[in-house]
Protein backbone atom coordinates (compact mmCIF):
# COMPACT_ATOMS: atom_id res chain seq x y z
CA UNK A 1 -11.65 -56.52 -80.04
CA UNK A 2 -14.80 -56.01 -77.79
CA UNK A 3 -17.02 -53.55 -78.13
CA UNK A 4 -18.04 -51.47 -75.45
CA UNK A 5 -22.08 -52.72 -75.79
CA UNK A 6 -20.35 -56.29 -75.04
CA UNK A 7 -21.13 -56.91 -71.81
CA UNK A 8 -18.04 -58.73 -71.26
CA UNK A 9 -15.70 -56.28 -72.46
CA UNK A 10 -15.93 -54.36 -68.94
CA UNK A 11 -12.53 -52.75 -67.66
CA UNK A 12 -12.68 -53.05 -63.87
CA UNK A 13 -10.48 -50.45 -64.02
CA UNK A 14 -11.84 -48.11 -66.47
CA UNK A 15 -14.30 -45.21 -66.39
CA UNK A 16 -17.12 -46.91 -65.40
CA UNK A 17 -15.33 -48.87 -62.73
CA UNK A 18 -13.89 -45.62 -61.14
CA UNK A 19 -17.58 -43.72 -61.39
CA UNK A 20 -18.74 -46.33 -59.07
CA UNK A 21 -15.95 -46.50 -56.69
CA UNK A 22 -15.42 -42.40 -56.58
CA UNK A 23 -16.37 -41.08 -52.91
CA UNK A 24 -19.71 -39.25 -52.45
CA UNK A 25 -19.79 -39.59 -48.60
CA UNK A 26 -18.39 -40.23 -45.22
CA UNK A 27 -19.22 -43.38 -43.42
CA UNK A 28 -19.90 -41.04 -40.40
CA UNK A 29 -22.43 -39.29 -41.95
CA UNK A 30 -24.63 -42.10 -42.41
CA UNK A 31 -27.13 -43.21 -40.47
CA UNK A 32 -26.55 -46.68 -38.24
CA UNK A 33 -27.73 -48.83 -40.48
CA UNK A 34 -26.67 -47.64 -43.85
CA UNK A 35 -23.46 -47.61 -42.11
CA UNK A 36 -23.60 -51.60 -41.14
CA UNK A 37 -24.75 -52.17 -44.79
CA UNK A 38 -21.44 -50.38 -46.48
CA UNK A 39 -19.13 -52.57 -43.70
CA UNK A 40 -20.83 -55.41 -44.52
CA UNK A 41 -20.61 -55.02 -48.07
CA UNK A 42 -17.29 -54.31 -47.98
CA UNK A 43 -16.77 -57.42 -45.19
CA UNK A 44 -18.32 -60.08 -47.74
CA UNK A 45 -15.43 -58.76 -50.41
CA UNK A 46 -12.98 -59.55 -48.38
CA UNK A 47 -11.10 -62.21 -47.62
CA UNK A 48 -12.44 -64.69 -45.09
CA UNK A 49 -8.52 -64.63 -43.54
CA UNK A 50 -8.77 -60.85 -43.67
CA UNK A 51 -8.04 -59.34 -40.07
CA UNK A 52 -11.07 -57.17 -39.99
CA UNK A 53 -13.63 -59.90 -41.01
CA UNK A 54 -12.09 -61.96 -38.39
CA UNK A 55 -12.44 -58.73 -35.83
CA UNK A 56 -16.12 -58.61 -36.86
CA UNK A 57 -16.93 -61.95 -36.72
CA UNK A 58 -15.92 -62.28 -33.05
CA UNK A 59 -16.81 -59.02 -31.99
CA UNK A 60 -20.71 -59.49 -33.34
CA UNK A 61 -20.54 -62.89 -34.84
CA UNK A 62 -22.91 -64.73 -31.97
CA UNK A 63 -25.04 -61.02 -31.91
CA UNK A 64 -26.11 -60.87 -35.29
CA UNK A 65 -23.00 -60.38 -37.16
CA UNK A 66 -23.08 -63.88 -38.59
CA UNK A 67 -26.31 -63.16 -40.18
CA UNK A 68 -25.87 -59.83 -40.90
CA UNK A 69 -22.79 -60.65 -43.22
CA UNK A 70 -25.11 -63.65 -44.82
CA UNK A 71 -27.43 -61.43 -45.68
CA UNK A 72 -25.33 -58.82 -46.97
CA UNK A 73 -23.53 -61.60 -48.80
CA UNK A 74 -26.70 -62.51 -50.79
CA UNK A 75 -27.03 -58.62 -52.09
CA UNK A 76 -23.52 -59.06 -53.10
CA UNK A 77 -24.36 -62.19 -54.95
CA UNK A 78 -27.35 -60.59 -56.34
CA UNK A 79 -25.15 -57.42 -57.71
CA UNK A 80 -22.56 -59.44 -58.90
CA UNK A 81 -24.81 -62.37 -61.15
CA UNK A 82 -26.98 -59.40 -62.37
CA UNK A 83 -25.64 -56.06 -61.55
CA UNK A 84 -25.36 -53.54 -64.50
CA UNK A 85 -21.40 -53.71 -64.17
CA UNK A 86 -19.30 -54.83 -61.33
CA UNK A 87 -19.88 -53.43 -58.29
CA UNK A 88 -17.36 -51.36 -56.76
CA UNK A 89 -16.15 -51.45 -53.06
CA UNK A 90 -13.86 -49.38 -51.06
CA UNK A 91 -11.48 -50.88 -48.71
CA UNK A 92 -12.98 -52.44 -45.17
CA UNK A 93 -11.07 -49.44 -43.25
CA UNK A 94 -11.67 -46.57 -45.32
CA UNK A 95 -13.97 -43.96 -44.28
CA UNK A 96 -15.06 -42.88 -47.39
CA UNK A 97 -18.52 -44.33 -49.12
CA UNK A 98 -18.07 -44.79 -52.64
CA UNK A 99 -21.21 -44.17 -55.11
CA UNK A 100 -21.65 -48.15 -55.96
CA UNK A 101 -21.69 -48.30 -51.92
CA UNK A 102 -23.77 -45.15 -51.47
CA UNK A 103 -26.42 -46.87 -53.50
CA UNK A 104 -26.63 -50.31 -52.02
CA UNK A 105 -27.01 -48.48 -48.58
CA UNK A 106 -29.65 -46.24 -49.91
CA UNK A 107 -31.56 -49.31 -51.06
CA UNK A 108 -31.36 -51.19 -47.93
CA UNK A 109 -32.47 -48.01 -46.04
CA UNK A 110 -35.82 -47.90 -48.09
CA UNK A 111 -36.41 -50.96 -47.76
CA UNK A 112 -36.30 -51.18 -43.98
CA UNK A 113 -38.55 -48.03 -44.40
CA UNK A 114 -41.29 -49.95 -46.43
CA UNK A 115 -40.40 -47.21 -49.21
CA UNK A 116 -40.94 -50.13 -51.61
CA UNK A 117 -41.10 -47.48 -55.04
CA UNK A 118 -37.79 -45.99 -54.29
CA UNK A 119 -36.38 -49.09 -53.48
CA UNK A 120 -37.63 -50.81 -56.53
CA UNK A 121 -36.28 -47.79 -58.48
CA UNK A 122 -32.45 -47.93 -56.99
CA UNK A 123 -32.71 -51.18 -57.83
CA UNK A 124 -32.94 -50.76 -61.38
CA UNK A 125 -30.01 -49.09 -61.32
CA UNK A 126 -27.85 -51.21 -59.97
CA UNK A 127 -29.36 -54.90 -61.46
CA UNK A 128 -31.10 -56.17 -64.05
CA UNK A 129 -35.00 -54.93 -64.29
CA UNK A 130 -36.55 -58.33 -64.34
CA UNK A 131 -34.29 -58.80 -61.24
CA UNK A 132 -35.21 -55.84 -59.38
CA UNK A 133 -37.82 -57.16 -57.27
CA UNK A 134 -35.49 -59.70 -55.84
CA UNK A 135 -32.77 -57.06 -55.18
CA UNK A 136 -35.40 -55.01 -52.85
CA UNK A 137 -36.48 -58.79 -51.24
CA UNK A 138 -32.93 -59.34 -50.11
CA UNK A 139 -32.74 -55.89 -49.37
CA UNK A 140 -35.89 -55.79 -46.87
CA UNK A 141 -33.83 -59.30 -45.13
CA UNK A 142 -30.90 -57.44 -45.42
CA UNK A 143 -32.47 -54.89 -43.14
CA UNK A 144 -33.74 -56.72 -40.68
CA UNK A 145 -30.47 -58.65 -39.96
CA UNK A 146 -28.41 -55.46 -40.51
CA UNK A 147 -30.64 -53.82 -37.80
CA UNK A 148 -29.82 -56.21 -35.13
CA UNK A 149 -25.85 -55.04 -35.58
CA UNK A 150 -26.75 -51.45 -36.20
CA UNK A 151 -28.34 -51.26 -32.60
CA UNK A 152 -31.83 -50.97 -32.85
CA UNK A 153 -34.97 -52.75 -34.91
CA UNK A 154 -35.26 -51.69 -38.66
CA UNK A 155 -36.84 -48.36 -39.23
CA UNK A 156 -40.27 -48.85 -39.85
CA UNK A 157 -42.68 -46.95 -42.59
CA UNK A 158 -42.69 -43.10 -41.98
CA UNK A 159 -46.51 -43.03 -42.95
């Protein structure tokens, strides 16, 4: 029997699990590009058959899309190698923004900010300290690329 300090003894449906997927939002009340960040997330967990990848891809594929999704794909990969626990997405076509989603946004949106403390410090919640730094580096590409989908250039630094 695992214990529950055993990093491999995670339940990806267990408390922990369900914390991270549990709604704290509405995808409408995000702004543009935390919004394009959450779809894209949720986009790189899906299936590459899956009909709303496929909608994306030729909807925005050959305007950004394509390299929006890569970049949201290597936060994913990121999360996943190092993240704390699994990371937990809601359905492509849900409105809802679950916390683990929440987050991620969050961090891309401070990064496109140049709020490179507060990204740094969301990112130690959701990987690996020594792996932090990385997280907000992909994040600040992230950004950029997400921008281009989310219909205007990345937010810059408020100050």
């Amino acid at each position: 029997m695992k214990d529950s300090h055993d990093p491999d003894a995670f339940d990806a449906h267990g408390p922990a699990a369900r914390r991270g997927a549990m709604p704290v939002g509405h995808i409408d009340d995000f702004s543009p590009l935390e919004a394009a960040a959450v779809v894209c997330l949720r986009l790189c967990g899906a299936a590459a058959g899956c009909p709303h990848r496929r909608q994306f891809e030729a909807d925005l594929g050959r305007h950004g899309g394509f390299a929006a999704l890569a970049a949201a794909g290597r936060l994913s990969d990121l999360c996943e190698v190092y993240g704390r626990r699994a990371l937990m997405r809601h359905h492509v076509s849900c409105r809802h923004v679950g916390a683990d989603e929440a987050c991620l946004a969050r961090l891309v949106d401070a990064a496109a900010r140049g709020e490179r403390d507060d990204a740094m410090l969301i990112a130690t919640l959701i990987v690996r300290a020594d792996v932090a730094a990385g997280l907000v580096c992909e994040a600040e590409q992230a950004a950029a690329a997400l921008a281009r989908i989310a219909g205007g250039p990345p937010p810059g630094p408020l100050h």
